[in-house]
Protein backbone atom coordinates (compact mmCIF):
# COMPACT_ATOMS: atom_id res chain seq x y z
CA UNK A 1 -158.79 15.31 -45.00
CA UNK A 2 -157.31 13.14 -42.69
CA UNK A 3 -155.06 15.68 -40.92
CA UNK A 4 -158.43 17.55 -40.43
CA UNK A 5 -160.23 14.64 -39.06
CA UNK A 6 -156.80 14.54 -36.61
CA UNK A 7 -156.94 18.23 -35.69
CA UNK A 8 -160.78 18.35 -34.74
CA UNK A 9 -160.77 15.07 -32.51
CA UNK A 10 -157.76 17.26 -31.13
CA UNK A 11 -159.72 20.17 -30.31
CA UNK A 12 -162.95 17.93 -29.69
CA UNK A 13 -160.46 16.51 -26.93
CA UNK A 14 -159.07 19.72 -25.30
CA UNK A 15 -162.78 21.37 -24.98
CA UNK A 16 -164.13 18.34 -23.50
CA UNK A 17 -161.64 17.47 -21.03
CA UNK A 18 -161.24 21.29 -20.36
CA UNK A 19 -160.79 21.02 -16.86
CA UNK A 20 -158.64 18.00 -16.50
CA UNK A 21 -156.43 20.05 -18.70
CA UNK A 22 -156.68 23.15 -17.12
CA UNK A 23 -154.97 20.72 -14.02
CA UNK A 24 -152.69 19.07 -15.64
CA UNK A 25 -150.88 22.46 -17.50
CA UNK A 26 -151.20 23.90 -13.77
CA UNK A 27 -149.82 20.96 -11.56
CA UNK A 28 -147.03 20.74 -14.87
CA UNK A 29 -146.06 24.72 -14.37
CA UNK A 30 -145.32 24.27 -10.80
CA UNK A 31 -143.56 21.03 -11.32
CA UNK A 32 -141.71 22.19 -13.76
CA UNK A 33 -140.95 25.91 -12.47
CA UNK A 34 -139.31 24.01 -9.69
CA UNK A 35 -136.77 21.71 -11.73
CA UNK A 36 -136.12 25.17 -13.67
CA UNK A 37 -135.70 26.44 -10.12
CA UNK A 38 -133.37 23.60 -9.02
CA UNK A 39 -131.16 23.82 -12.12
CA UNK A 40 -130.59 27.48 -11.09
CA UNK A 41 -129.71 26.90 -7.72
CA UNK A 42 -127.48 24.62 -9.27
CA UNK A 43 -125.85 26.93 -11.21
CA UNK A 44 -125.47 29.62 -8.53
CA UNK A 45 -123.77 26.63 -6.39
CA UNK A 46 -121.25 25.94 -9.23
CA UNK A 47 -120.38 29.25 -9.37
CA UNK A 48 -119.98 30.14 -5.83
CA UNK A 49 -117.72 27.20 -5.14
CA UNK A 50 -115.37 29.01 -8.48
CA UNK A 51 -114.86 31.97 -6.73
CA UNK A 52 -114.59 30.89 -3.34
CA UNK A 53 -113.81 27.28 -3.31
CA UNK A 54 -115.71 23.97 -1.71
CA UNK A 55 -116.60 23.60 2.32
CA UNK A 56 -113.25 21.06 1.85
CA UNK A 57 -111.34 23.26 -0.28
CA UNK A 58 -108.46 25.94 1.00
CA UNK A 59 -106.36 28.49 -1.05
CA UNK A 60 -102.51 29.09 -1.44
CA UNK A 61 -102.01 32.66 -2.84
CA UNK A 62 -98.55 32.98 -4.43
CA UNK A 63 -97.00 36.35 -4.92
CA UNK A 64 -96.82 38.94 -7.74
CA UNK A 65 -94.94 41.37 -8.94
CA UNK A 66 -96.83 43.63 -7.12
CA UNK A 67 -96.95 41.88 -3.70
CA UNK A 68 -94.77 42.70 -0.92
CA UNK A 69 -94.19 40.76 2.32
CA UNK A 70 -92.28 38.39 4.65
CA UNK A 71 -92.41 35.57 2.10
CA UNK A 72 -92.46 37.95 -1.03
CA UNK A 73 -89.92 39.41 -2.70
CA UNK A 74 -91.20 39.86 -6.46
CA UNK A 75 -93.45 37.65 -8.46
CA UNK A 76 -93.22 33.79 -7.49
CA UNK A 77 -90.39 31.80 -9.15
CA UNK A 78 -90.67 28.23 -10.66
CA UNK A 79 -88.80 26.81 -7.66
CA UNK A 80 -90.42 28.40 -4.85
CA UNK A 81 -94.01 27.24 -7.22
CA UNK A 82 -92.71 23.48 -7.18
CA UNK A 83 -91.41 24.00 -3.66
CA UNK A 84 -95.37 24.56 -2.40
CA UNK A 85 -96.95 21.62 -4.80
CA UNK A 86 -94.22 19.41 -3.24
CA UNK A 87 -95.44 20.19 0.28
CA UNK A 88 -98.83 19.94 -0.47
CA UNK A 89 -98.05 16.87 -2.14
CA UNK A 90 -96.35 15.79 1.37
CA UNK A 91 -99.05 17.23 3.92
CA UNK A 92 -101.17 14.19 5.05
CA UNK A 93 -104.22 16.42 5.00
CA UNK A 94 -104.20 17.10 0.99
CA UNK A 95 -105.79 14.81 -1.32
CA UNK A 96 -105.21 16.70 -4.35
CA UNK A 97 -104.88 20.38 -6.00
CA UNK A 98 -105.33 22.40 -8.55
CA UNK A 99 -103.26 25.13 -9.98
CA UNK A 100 -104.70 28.54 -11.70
CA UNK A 101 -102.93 31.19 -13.81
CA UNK A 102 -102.77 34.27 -13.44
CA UNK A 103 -104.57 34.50 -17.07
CA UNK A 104 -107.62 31.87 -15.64
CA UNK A 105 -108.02 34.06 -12.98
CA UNK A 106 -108.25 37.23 -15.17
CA UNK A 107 -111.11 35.74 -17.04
CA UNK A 108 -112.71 34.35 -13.85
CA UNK A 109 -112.64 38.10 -12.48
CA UNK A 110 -113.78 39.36 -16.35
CA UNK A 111 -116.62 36.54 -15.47
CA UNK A 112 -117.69 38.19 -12.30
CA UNK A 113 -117.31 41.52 -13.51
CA UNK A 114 -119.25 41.18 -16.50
CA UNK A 115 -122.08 43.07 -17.86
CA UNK A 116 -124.62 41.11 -15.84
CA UNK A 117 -122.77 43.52 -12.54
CA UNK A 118 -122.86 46.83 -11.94
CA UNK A 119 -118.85 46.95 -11.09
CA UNK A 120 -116.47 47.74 -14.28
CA UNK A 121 -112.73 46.34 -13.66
CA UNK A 122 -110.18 49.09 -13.07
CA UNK A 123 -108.15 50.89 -15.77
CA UNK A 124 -105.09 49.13 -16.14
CA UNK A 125 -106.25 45.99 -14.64
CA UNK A 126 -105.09 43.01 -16.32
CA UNK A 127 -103.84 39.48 -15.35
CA UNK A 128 -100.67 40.67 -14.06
CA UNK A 129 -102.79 42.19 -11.80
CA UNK A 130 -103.60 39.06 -9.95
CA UNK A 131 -102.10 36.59 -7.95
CA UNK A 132 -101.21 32.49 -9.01
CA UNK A 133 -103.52 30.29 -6.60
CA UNK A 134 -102.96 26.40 -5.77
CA UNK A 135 -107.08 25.40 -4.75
CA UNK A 136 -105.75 22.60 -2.10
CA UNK A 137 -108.38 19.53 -1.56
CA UNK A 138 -108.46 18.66 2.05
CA UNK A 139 -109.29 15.08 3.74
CA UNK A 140 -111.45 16.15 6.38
CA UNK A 141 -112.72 19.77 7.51
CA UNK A 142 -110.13 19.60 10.55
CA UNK A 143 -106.80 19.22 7.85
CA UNK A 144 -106.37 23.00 7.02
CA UNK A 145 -104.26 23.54 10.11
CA UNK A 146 -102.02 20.61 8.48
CA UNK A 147 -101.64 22.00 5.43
CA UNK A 148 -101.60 25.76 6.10
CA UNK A 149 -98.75 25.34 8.86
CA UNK A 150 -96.86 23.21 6.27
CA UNK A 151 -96.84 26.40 3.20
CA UNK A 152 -97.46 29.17 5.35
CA UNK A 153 -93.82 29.72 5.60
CA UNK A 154 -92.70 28.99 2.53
CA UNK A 155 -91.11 31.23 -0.28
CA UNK A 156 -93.38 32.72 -2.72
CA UNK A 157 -96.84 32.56 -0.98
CA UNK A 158 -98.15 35.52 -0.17
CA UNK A 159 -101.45 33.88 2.62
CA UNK A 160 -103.44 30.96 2.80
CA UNK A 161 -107.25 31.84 2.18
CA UNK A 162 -109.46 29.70 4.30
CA UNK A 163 -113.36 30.81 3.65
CA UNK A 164 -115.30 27.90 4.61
CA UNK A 165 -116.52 29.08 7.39
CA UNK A 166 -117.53 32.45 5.97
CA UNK A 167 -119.34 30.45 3.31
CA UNK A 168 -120.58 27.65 5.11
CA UNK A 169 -124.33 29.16 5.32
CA UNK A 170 -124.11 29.99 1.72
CA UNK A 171 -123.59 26.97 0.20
CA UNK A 172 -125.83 25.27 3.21
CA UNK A 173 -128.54 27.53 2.12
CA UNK A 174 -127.97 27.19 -1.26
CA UNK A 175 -128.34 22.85 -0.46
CA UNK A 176 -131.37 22.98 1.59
CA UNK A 177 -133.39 25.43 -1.26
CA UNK A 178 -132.00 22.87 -4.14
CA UNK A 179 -132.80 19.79 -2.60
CA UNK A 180 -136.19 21.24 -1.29
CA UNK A 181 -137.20 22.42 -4.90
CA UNK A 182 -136.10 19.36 -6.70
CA UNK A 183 -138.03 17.39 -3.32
CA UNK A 184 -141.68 19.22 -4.59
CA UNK A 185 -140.90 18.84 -8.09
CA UNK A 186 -140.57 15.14 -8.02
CA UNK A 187 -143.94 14.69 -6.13
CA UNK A 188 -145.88 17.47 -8.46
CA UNK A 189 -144.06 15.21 -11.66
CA UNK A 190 -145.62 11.76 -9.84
CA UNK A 191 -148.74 13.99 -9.74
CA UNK A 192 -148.57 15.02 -13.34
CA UNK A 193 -148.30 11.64 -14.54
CA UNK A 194 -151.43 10.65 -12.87
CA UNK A 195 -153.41 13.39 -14.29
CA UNK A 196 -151.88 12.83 -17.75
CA UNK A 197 -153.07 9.19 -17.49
CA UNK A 198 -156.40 9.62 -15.93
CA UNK A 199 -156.87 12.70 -18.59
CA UNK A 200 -155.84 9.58 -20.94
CA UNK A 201 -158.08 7.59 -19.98
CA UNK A 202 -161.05 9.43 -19.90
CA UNK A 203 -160.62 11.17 -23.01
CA UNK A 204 -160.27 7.32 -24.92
CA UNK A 205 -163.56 5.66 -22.81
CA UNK A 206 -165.80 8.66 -24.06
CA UNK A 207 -164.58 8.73 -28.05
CA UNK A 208 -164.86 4.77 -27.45
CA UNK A 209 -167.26 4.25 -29.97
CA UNK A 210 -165.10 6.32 -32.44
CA UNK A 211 -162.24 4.26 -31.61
CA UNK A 212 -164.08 1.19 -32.72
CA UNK A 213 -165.71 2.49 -35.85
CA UNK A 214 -162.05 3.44 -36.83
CA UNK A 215 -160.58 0.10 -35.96
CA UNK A 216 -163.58 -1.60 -37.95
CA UNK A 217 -162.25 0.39 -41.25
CA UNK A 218 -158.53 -0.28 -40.70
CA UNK A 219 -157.13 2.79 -38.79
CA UNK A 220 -153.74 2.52 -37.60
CA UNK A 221 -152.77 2.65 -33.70
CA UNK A 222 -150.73 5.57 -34.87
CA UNK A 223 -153.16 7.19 -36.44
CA UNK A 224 -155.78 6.60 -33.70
CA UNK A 225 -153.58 7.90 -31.01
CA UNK A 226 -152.06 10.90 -32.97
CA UNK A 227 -155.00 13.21 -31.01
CA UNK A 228 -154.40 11.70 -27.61
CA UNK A 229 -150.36 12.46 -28.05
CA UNK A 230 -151.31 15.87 -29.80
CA UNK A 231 -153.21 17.01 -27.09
CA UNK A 232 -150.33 15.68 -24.26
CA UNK A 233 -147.71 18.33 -26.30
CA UNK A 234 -150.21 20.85 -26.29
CA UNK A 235 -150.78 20.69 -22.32
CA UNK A 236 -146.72 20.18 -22.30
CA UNK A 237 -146.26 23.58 -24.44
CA UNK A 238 -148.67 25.79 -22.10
CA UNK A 239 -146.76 24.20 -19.03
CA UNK A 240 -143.58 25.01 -20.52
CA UNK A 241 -144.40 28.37 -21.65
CA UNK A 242 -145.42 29.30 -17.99
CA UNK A 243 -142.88 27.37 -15.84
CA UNK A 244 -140.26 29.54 -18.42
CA UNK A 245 -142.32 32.73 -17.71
CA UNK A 246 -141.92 32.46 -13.76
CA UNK A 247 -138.15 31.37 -14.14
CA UNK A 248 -137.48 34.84 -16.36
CA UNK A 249 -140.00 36.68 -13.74
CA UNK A 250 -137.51 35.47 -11.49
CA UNK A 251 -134.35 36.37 -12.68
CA UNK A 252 -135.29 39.32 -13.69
CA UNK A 253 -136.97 40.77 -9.96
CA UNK A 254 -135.50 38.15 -7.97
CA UNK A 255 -131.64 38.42 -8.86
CA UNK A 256 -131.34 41.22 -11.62
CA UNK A 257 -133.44 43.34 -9.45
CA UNK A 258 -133.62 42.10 -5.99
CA UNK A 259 -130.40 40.23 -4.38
CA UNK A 260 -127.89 41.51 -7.01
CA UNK A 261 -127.65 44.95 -6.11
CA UNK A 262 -127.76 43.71 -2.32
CA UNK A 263 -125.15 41.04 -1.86
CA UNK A 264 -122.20 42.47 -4.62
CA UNK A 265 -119.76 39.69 -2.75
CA UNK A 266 -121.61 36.74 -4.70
CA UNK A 267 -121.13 35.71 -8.22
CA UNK A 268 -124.51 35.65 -9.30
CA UNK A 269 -126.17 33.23 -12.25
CA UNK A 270 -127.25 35.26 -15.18
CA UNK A 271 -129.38 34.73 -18.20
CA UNK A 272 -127.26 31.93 -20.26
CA UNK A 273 -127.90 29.84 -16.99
CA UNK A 274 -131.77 30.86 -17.20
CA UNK A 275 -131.70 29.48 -21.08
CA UNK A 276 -129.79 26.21 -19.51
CA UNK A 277 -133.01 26.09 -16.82
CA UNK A 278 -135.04 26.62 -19.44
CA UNK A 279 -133.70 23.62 -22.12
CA UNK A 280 -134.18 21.28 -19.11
CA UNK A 281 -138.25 22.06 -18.34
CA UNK A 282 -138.48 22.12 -22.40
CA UNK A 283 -137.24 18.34 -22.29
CA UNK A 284 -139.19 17.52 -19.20
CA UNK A 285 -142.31 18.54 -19.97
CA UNK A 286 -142.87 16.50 -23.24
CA UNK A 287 -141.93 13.69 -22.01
CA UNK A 288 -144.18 13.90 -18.63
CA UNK A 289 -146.68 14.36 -20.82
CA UNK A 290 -145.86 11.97 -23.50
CA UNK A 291 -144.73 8.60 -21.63
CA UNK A 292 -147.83 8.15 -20.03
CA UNK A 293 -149.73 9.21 -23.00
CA UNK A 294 -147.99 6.65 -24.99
CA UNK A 295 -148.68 3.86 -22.22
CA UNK A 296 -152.27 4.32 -21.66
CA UNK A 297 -152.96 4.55 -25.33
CA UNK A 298 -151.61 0.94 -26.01
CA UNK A 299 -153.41 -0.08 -23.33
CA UNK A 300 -156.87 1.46 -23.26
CA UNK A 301 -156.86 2.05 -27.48
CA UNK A 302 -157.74 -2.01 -28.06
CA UNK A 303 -161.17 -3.03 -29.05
């Protein structure tokens, strides 16, 4: 009986507020379609600066067995390997490094090449395949001279890779949209709360006289708000349910679709980062809608 009573001053609430809510699930799916937005940009970031390193990063190839050239003469040994950390270690322009296998960057390349692309890996092609990498950190954008001059030469490297100005407007472009996206969303979220609290507060002035009556018999605050935080998860569901629709829209005609089959020289995100996207709007939008609920109902719920 009680759960009843709960359920129809739920609906009660929904149909008379109609339009407040009708605003609130909209200004909530564009919020929220942005953060989704931002988290994927994110992701597309992360992995664009694995395959081709950060706008301070270089890389030292080291040869294989299958490389052949001034400073290669079969697959790098351990000295000439130490020999190139120890100069990098030495240049004045490195701050740090990091060293990948041939094996890490077979499953990198597996990564790329996965079944989200439309390019299979070679017969044959395994990690002997590729090449041993140092990913050098640099102190300023103007140290890669310092470093490349001071390897370059060396034993066992096969060429310095230095792509940041290739991929400069990438991961510029890729800034601007995140920071613009997460920019909107924050002032849409400010502009959800409102809603959510004015909704609130409307909804507990015109079932005022309710309110009382139920405080007069001995209802519990809980049990008096229960409706007013019911109705916040309901608005929070239907925003979540279309902020995740436009995110897999999307994905599926804006990357699987659209840029994918364009730009093949790009690691693109794929669904598993979509889900990620999506596990952040499905935490976001409860609570937008539940923290102010939960604040205007202690305050306006006293008679």
């Amino acid at each position: 009986m009680q759960l009843r009573h709960v359920f129809s001053e739920l609906w009660q609430g929904l149909r008379r507020n109609l339009t407040m809510h009708i605003a609130v699930v909209l200004t909530l799916f564009v919020s929220l379609t942005l953060v989704g937005m931002g988290a994927l940009l994110n992701a597309e970031a992360e992995r664009a600066e694995q395959q081709f390193g950060n706008l301070n990063q270089i890389t030292i190839f080291l040869c294989n067995k299958q490389m052949t050239g001034q400073n290669c003469a079969g697959p790098v040994t351990d000295a000439q390997r130490d020999a190139v950390i120890e100069a990098i270690e030495k240049s004045p322009g490195a701050t740090g490094y990091r060293f990948e296998s041939q094996e890490e960057a077979y499953e990198k390349t597996k990564e790329i090449f996965s079944a989200d692309y439309r390019t299979a890996l070679p017969e044959g092609f395994g990690p002997e395949s590729l090449r041993e990498s140092l990913w050098v950190d640099l102190d300023g954008r103007d140290d890669a001279e310092v470093v490349t001059s001071a390897v370059a030469g060396l034993d066992g490297v096969y060429y310095v890779r230095d792509l940041r100005d290739e991929v400069a407007p990438i991961f510029k472009a890729l800034d601007v949209l995140q920071k613009g996206a997460i920019g909107v969303a924050a002032f849409l979220i400010f502009a959800a709360l409102l809603l959510v609290a004015n909704t609130i507060r409307l909804a507990a002035f015109a079932r005022r006289r309710e309110i009382g009556i139920m405080r007069l018999v001995g209802a519990s605050s809980i049990y008096i708000s229960l409706p007013f935080i019911l109705e916040a998860l309901v608005t929070a569901l239907a925003g979540v349910l279309l902020a995740g629709g436009a995110l897999a829209a999307f994905m599926q005609f804006g990357i699987k679709e659209g840029v994918e089959p364009q730009i093949t020289f790009l690691p693109w995100i794929g669904w598993p980062d979509y889900l990620g996207a999506l596990a952040w709007i499905a935490v976001v939008g409860p609570l937008l809608t539940l923290i102010p609920t939960l604040l205007v109902t202690r305050k306006y719920l006293k008679v």
